[in-house]
Every structure is written in C-alpha cells, then in structure tokens.
N, C-alpha and C. Protein backbone atom coordinates (compact mmCIF):
# COMPACT_ATOMS: atom_id res chain seq x y z
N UNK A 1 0.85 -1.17 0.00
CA UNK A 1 0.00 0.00 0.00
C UNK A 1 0.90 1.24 0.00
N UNK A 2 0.61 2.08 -0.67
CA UNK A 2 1.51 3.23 -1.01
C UNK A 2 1.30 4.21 0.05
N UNK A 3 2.31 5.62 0.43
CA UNK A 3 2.04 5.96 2.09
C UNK A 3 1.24 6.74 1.60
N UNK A 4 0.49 7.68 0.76
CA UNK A 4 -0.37 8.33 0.54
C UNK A 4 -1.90 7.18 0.76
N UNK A 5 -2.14 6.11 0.35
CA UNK A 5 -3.15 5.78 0.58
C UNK A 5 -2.90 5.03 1.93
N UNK A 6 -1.85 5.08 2.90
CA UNK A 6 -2.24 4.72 4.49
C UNK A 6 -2.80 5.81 5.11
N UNK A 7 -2.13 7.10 4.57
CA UNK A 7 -2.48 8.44 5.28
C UNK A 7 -3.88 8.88 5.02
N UNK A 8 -4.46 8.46 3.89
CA UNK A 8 -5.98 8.52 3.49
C UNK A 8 -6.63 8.13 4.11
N UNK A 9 -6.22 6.35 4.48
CA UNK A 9 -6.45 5.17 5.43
C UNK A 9 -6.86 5.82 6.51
N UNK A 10 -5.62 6.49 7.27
CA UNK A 10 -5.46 6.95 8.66
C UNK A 10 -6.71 7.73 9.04
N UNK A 11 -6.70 8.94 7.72
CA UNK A 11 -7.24 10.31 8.28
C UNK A 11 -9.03 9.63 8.23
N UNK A 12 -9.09 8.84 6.88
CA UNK A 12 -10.80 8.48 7.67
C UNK A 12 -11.06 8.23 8.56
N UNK A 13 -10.37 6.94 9.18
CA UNK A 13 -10.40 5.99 10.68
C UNK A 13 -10.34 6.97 11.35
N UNK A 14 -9.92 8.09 11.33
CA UNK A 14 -9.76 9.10 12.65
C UNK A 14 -10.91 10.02 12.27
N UNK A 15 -11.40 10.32 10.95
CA UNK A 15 -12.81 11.41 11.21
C UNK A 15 -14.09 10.27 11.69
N UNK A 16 -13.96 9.28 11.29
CA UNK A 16 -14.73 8.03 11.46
C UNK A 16 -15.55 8.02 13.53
N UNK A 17 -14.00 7.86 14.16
CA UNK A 17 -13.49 7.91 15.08
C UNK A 17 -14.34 9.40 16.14
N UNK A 18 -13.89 10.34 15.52
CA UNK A 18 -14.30 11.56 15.89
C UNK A 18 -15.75 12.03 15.25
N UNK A 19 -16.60 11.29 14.84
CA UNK A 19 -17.74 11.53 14.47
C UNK A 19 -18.29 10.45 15.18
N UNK A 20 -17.86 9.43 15.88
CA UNK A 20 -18.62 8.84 16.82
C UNK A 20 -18.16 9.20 17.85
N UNK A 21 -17.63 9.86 18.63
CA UNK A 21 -16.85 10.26 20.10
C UNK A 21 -17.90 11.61 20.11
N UNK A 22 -17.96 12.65 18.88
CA UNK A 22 -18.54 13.92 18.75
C UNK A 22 -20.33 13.30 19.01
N UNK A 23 -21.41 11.88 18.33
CA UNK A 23 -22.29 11.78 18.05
C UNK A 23 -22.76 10.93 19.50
N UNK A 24 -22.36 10.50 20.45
CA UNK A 24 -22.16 9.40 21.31
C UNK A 24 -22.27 10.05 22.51
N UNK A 25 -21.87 11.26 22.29
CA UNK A 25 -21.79 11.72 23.74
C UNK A 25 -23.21 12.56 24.19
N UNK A 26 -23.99 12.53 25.43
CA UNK A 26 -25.31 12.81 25.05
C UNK A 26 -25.68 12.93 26.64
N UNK A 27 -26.27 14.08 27.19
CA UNK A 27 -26.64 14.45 28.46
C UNK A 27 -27.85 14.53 28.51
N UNK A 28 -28.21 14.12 29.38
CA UNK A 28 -29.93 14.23 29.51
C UNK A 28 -29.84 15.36 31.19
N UNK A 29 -30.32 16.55 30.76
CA UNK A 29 -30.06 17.00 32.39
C UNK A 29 -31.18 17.00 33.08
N UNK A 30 -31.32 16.48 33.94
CA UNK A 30 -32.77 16.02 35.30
C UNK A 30 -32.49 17.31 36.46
N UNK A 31 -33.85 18.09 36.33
CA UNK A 31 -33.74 18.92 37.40
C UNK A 31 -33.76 18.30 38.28
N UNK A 32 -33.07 18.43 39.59
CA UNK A 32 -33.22 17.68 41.06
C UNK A 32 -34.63 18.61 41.81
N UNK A 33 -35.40 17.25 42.30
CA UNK A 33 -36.55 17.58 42.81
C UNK A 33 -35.91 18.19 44.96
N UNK A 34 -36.29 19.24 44.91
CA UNK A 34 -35.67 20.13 46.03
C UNK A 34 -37.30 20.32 46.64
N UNK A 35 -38.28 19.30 46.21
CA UNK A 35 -39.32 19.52 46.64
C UNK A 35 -39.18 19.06 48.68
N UNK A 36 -39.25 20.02 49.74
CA UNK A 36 -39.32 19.22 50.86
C UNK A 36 -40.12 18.53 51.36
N UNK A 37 -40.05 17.49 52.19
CA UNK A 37 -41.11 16.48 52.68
C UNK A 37 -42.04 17.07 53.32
N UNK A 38 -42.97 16.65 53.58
CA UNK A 38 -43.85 16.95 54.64
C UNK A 38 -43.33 16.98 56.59
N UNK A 39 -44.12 17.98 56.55
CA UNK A 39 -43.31 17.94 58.27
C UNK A 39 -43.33 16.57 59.04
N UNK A 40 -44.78 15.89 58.29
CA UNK A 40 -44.71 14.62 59.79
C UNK A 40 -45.22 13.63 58.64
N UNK A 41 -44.58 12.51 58.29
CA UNK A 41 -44.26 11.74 57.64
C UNK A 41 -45.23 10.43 58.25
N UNK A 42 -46.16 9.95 57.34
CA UNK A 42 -46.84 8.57 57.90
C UNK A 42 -46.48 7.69 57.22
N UNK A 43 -46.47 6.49 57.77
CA UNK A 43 -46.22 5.64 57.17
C UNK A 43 -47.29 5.38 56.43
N UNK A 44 -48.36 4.83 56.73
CA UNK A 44 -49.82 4.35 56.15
C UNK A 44 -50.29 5.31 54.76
N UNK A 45 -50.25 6.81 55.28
CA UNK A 45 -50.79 7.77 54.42
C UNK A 45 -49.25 8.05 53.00
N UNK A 46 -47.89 8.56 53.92
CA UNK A 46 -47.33 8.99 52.88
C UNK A 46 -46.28 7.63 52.13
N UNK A 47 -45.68 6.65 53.20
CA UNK A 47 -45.11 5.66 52.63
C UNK A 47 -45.55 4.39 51.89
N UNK A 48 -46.74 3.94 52.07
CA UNK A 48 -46.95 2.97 51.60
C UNK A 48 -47.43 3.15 50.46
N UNK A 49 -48.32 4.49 49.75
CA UNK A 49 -48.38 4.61 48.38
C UNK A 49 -47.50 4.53 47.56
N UNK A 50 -46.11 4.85 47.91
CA UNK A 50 -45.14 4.71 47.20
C UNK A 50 -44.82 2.78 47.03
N UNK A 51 -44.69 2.14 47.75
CA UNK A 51 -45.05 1.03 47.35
C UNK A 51 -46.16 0.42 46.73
N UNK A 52 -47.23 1.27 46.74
CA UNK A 52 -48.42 0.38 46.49
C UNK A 52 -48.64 0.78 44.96
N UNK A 53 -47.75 1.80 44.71
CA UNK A 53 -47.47 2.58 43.17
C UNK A 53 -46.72 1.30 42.05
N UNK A 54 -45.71 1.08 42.71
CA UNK A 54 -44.75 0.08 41.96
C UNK A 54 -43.93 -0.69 42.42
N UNK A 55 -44.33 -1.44 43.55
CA UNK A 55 -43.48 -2.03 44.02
C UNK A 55 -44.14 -3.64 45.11
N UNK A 56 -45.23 -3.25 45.39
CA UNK A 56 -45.48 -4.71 45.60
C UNK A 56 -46.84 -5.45 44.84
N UNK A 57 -46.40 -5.30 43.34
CA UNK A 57 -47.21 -5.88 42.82
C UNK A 57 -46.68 -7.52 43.08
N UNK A 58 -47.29 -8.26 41.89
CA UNK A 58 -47.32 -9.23 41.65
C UNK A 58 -46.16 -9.82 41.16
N UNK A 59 -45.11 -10.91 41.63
CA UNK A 59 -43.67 -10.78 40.82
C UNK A 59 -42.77 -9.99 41.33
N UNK A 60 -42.89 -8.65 42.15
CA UNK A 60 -41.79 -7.90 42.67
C UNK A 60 -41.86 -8.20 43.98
N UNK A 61 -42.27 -7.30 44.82
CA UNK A 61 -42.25 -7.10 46.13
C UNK A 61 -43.69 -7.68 47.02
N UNK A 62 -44.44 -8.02 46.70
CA UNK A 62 -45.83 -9.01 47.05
C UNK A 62 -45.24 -10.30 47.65
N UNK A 63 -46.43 -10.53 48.75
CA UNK A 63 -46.19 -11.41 49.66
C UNK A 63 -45.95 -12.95 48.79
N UNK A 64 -44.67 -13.37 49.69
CA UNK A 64 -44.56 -14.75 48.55
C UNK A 64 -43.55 -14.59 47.31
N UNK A 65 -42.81 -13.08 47.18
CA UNK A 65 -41.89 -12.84 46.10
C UNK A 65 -40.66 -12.34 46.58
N UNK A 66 -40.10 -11.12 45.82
CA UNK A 66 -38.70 -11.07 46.60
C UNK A 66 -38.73 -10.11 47.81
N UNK A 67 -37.78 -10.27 48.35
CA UNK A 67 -37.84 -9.78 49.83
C UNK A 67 -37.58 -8.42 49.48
N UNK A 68 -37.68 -6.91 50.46
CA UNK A 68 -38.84 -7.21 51.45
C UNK A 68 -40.21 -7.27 51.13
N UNK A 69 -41.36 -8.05 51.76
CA UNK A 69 -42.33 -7.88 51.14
C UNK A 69 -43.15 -6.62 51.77
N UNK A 70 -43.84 -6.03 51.05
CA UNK A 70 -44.18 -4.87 50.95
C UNK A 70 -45.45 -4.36 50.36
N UNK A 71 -46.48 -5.49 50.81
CA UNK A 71 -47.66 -5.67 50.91
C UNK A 71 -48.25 -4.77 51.82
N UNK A 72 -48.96 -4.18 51.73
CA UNK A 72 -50.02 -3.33 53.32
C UNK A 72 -49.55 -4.25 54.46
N UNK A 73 -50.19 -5.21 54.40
CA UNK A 73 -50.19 -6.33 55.60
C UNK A 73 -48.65 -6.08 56.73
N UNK A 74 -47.73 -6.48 55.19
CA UNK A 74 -46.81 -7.17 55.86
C UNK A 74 -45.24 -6.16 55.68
N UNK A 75 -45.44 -4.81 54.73
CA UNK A 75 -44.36 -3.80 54.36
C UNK A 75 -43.25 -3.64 55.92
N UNK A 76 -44.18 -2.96 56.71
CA UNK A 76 -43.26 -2.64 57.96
C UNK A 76 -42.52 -3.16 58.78
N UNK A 77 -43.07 -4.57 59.18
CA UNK A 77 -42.24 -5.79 60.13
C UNK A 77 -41.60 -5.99 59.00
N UNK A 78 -41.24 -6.62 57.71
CA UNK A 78 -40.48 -6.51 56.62
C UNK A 78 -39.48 -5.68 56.68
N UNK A 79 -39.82 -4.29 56.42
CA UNK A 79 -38.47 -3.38 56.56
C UNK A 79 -37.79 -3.47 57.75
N UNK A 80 -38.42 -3.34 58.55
CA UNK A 80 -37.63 -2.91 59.79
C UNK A 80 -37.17 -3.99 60.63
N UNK A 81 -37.92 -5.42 60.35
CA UNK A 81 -37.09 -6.43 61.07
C UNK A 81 -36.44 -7.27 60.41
N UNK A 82 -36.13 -7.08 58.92
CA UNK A 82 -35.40 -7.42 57.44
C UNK A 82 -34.34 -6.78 57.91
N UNK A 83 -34.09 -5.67 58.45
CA UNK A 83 -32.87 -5.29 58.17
C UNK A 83 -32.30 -4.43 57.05
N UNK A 84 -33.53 -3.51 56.44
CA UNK A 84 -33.78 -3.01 55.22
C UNK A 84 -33.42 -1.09 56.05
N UNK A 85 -33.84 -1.04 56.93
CA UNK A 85 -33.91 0.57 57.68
C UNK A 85 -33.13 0.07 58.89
N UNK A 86 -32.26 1.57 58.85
CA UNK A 86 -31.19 2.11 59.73
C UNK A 86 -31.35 3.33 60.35
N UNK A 87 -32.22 3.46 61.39
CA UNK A 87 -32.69 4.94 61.97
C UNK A 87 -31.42 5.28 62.51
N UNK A 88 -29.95 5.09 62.77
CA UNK A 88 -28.79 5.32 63.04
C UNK A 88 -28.07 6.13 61.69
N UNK A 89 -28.06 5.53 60.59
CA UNK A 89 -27.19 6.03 59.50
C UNK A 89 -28.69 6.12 58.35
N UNK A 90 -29.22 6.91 58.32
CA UNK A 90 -30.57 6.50 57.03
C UNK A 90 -30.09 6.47 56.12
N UNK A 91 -28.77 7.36 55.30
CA UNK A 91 -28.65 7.32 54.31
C UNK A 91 -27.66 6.11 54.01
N UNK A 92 -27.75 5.21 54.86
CA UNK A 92 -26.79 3.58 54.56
C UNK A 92 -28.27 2.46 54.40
N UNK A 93 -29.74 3.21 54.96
CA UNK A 93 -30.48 2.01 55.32
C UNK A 93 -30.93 1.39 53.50
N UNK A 94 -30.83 -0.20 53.42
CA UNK A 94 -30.64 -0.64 52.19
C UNK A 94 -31.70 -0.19 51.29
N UNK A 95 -33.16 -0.14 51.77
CA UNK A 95 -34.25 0.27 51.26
C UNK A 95 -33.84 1.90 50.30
N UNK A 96 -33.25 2.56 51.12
CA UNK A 96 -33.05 3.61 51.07
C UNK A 96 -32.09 3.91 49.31
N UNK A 97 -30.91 3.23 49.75
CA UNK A 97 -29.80 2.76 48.47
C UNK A 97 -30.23 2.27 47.43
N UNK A 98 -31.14 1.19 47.66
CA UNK A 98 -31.96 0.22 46.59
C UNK A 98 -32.25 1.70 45.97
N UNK A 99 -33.03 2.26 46.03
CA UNK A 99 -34.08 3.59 45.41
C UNK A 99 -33.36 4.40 45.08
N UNK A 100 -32.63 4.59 45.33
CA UNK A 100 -31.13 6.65 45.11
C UNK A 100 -30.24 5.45 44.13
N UNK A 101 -29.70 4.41 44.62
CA UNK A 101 -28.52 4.28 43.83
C UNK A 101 -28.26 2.85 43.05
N UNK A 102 -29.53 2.10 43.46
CA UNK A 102 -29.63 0.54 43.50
C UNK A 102 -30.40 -0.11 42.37
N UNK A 103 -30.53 -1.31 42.55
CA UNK A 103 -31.62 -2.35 41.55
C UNK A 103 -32.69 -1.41 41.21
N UNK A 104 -33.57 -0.52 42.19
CA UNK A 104 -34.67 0.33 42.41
C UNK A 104 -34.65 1.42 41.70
N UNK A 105 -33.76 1.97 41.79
CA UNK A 105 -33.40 3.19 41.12
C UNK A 105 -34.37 3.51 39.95
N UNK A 106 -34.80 2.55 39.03
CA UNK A 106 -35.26 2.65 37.40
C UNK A 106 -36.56 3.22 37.81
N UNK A 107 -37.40 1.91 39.26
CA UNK A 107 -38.31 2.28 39.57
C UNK A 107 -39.15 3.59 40.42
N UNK A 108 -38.37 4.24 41.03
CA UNK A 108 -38.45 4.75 42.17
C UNK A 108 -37.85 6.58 41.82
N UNK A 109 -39.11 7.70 41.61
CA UNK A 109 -38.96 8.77 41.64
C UNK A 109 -37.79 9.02 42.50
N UNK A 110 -37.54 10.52 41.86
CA UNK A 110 -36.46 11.38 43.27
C UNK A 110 -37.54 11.83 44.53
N UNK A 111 -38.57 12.12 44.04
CA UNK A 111 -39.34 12.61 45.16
C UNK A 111 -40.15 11.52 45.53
N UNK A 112 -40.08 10.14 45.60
CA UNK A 112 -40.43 9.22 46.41
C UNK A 112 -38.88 8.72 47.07
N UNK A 113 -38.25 8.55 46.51
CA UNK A 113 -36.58 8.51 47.31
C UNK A 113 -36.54 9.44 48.31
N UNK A 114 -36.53 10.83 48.21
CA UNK A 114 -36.40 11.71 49.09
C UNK A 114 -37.48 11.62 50.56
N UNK A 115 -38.63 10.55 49.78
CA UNK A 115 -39.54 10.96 51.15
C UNK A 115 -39.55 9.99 51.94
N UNK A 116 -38.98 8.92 50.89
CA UNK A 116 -38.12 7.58 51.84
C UNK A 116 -37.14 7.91 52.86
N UNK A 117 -36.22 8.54 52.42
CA UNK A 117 -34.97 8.81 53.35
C UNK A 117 -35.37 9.92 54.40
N UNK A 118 -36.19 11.04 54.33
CA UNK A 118 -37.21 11.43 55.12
C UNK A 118 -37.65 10.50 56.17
N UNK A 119 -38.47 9.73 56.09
CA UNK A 119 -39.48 9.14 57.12
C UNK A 119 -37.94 8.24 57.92
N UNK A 120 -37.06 7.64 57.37
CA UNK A 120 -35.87 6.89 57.59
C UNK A 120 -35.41 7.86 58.63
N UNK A 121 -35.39 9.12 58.37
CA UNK A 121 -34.27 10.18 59.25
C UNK A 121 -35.42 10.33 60.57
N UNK A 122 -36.67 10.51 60.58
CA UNK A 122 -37.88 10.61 61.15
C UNK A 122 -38.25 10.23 62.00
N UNK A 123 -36.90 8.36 62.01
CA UNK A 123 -37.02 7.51 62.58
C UNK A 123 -38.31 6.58 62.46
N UNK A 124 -38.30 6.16 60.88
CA UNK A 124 -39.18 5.21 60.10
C UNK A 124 -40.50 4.82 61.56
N UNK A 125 -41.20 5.19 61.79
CA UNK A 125 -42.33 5.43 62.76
C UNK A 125 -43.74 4.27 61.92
N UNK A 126 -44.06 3.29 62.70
CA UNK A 126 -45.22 2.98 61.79
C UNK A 126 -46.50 3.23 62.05
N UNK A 127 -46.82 4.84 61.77
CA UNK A 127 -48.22 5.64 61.82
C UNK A 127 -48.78 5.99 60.65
C-alpha cells in the first residue's frame, strides 16, 4: 500500500473515530426535585403509596416474592425487622440505596426517594 493511501487510510479511521466520540456523547439534564417532605411523615398515608405505586405488585415485592415484602399487611415488620432501615445512618439504610442508587433506582422517583430517606431520618415510625 503506497504511504499516501495509508495516510488517506489513517485520516478516515480518525474522522470516522471523531464523528462517533462527537455523536455518542449525550446528556440528559434532570432537574433535582428540592421539593421538601412533609413535616410529619406517615407511614400508612405517605409511605406505603409509594409502594403500592410500583413495588409490591405481583412478581416484585408481594407477599410470597422477593424480599422485602411490601404488601399493606406485611411492608413494615419486613423493613424494619429485614434489616432493610437504619434509623442510626438513614442514608446507609438498604431500602433507602436500593431507590437513590440501586436495583430500584429505574423504579423509584427522586421525590419518592427523598420521602423515603425522610421518614428513615424521622425515625421510620409505623403511623
């Protein structure tokens, strides 16, 4: 191959190169929800809709599937004697991680995360 047609060679592979590095790169920017919680946090009224939204259906989090279960019935002795909430460190309790940074994440708003780690700091209370 003659060096004029490696350098031809070269310079495509490199606009090639730089038209996918330039086309690839792609930000989606998410306002952060700075919405604050409610002063007094229930379990019944403000936490369990958030499960009862997407999370203990049928196949996920429902009694009889994967842990914790998170049924009306059975959500609270679940979290809290699972080992899921940490009224010591909230932002370590697993429930908490699952949702901000975890498996959960896909499922789970910023402003249902936030009101998780809320009721967690609140000292997860079951009222």
């Amino acid at each position: 191959m003659k060096l004029s047609a490696k350098i031809n060679y070269a310079i495509a592979i490199a606009a090639f190169a730089m038209m996918l590095l330039l086309t690839s790169c792609e930000y989606d920017f998410v306002e952060p929800d700075n919405t604050p919680p409610p002063a007094t946090i229930s379990f019944t009224t403000d936490v369990m809709p958030v499960f009862n939204e997407s999370c203990n259906m049928s196949g996920c989090h429902a009694t009889g599937a994967a842990e914790p279960d998170l049924s009306p019935a059975n959500a609270y002795s679940s979290l809290v004697d699972g080992g899921f909430i940490n009224t010591s460190d909230p932002a370590s309790s697993l429930l908490y991680t699952s949702m901000a940074t975890g498996s959960m994440k896909p499922f789970s708003t910023t402003s249902q995360t936030n009101l998780i780690l809320a009721w967690i700091q609140k000292g997860a209370l079951n009222n």
